[in-house]
Protein backbone atom coordinates (compact mmCIF):
# COMPACT_ATOMS: atom_id res chain seq x y z
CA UNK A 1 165.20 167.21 18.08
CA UNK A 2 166.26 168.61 21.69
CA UNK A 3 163.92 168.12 24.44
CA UNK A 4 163.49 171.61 25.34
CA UNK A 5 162.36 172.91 22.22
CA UNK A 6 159.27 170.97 21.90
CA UNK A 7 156.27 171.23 23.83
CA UNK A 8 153.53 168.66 23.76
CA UNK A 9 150.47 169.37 21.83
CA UNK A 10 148.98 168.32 24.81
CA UNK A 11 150.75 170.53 26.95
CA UNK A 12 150.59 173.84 24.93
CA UNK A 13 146.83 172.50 24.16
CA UNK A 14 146.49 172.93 28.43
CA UNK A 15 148.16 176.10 28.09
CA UNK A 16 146.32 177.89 25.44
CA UNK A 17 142.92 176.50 27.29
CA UNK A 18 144.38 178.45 30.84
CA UNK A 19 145.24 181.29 28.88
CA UNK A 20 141.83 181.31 27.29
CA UNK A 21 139.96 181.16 31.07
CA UNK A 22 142.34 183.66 32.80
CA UNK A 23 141.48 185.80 29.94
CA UNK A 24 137.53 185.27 30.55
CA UNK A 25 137.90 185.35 33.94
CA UNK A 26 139.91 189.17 33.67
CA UNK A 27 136.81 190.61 31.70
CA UNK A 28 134.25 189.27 34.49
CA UNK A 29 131.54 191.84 36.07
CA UNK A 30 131.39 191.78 39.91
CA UNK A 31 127.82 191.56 39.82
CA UNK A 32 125.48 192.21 36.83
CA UNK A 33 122.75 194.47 37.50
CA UNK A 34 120.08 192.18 38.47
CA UNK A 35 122.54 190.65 41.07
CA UNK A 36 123.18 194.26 42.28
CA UNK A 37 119.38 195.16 42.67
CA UNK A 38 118.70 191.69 44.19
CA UNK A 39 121.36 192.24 47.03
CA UNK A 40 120.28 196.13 47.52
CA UNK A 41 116.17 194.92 47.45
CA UNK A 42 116.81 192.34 50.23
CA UNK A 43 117.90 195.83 53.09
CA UNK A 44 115.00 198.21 50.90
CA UNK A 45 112.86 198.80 48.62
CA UNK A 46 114.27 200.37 45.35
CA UNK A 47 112.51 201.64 42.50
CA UNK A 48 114.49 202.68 39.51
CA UNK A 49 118.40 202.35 38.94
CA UNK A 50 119.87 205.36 38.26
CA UNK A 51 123.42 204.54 38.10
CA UNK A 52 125.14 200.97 37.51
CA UNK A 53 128.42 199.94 36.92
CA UNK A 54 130.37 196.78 37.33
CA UNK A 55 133.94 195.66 36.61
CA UNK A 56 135.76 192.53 37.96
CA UNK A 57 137.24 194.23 41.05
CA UNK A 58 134.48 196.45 41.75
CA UNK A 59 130.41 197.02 41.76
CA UNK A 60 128.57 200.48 41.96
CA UNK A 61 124.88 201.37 41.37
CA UNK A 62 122.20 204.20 42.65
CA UNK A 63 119.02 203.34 42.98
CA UNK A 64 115.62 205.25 43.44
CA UNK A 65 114.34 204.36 46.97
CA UNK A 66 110.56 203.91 47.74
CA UNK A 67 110.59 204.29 51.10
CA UNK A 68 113.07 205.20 53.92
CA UNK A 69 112.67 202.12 55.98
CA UNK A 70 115.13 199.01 56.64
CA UNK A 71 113.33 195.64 55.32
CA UNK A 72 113.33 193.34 58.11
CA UNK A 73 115.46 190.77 56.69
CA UNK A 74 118.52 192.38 57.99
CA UNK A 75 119.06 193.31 61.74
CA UNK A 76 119.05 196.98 62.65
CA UNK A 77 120.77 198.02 65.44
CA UNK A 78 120.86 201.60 67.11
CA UNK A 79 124.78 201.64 68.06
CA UNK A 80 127.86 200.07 66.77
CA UNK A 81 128.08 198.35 70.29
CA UNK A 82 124.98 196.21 69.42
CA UNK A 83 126.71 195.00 66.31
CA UNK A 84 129.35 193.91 67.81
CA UNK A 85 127.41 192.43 71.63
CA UNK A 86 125.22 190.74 69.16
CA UNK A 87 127.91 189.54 66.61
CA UNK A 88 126.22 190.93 63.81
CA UNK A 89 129.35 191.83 62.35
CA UNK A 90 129.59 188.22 60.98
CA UNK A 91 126.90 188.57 58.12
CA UNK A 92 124.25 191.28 57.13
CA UNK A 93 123.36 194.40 59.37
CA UNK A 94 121.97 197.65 59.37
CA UNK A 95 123.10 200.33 61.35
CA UNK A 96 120.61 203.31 62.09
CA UNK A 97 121.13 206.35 65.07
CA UNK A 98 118.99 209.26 64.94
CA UNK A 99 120.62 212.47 64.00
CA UNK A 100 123.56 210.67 62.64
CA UNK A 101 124.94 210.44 59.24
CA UNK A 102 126.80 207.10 57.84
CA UNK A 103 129.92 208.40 57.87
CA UNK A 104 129.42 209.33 61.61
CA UNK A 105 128.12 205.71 62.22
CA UNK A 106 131.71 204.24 60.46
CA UNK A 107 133.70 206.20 62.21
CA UNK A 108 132.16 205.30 65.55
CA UNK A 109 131.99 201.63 63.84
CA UNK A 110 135.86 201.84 63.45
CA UNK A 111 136.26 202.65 67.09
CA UNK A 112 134.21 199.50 68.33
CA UNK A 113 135.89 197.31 66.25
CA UNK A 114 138.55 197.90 63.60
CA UNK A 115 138.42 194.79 61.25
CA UNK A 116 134.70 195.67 60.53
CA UNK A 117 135.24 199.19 60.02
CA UNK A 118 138.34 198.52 57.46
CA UNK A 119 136.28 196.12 55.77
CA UNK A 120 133.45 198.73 55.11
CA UNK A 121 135.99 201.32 54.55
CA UNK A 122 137.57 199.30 51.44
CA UNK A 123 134.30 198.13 50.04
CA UNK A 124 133.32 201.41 49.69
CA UNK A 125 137.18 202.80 48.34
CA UNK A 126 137.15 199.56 45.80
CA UNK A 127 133.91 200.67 44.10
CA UNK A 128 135.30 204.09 43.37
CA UNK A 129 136.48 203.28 39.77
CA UNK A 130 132.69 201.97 39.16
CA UNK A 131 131.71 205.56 39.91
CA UNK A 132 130.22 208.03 37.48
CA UNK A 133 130.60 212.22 39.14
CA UNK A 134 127.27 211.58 39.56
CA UNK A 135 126.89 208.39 41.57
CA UNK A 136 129.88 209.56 43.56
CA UNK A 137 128.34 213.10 44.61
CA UNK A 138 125.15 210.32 45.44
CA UNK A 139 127.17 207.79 47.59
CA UNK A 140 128.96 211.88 49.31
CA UNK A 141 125.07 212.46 49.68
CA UNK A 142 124.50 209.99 51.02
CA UNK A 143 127.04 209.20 53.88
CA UNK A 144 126.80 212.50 55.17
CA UNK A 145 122.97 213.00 54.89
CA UNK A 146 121.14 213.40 58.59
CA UNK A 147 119.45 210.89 59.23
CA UNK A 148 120.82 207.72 56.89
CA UNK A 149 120.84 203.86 57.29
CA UNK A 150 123.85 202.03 56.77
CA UNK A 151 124.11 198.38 55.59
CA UNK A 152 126.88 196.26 55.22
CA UNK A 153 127.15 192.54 54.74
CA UNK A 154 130.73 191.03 55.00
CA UNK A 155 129.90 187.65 52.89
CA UNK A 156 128.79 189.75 50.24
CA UNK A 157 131.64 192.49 50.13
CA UNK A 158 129.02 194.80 49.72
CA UNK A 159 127.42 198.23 51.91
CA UNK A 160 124.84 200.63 51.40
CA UNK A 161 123.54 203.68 52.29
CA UNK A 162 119.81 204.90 52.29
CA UNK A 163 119.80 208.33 51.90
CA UNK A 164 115.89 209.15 53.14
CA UNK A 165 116.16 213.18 51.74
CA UNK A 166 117.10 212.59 47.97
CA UNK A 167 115.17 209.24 48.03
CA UNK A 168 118.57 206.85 47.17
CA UNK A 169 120.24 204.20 48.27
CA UNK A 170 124.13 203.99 47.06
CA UNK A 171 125.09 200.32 46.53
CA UNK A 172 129.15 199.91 46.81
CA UNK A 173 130.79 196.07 46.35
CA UNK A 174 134.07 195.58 46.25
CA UNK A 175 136.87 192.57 47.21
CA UNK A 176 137.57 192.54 50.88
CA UNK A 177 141.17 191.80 51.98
């Protein structure tokens, strides 16, 4: 029999097993909701989720907030320039300025330093497609709501925004480049 016409049991045994865990791997969540609410629950406190999706490139939930304060787990700063003099930028921080709204604060975030501010900017884009109308008019709420709190932690690929008026805090996750 030729050579090239025959594959190895072993070999299309290897194949069919990488086919079978590229196929797994496809239908993978980001995050399952418990993972979501444990990553959102370590910046505030949330009470009820009102919105949760997950797919393998992105995460988005809504969640009732309890109170419209920063945990202190994460650093809060009051400017973008104390992110990046303190190197927060590098892990978990919360960004806060009175009279300002999130998208205000990612703007000026953008300004002060550009990789940070594309990285927050494509969390938030990815998790689009994990977005009800409803959680999307939420996370619109809630970046341009006066006063918010912005989060956003790099190692996790994940932001979110407290919005203090309609008591939520939008969740976004999504693969940074």
């Amino acid at each position: 029999m030729p050579g090239g016409w025959l594959i190895s049991a072993r070999r299309a045994g290897q194949g069919m097993a990488l086919a079978a865990l590229a196929f797994v791997l496809a239908g993978c969540d980001r995050h399952s909701e418990e993972e979501a609410r444990a990553l959102a629950a370590q910046w505030f406190d949330i009470g009820e989720t009102l919105h949760f999706d997950s797919r393998q490139r992105c995460t988005a939930a809504v969640f009732r907030a309890q109170s419209g304060e920063v945990k202190s787990r994460v650093p809060l700063f009051a400017s973008p320039e104390a992110v990046v003099g303190n190197q927060a930028q590098s892990g978990a921080f919360a960004l806060a300025v009175p009279d300002t709204s999130a998208d205000a604060l990612f703007l000026a975030l953008m300004k002060v330093d550009r990789s940070t501010g594309m990285a927050l900017q494509e969390v938030g884009i990815t998790a689009r497609p994990c977005m009800t109308e409803s959680a999307r008019q939420a996370f619109y709420s809630a970046l341009t709501v006066v006063p918010s709190v912005l989060v956003f932690s790099g190692p996790d690929g994940a932001f979110a925004v407290l919005d203090p008026v309609r008591r939520h805090v939008v969740l976004t996750s999504g693969a940074i480049q």
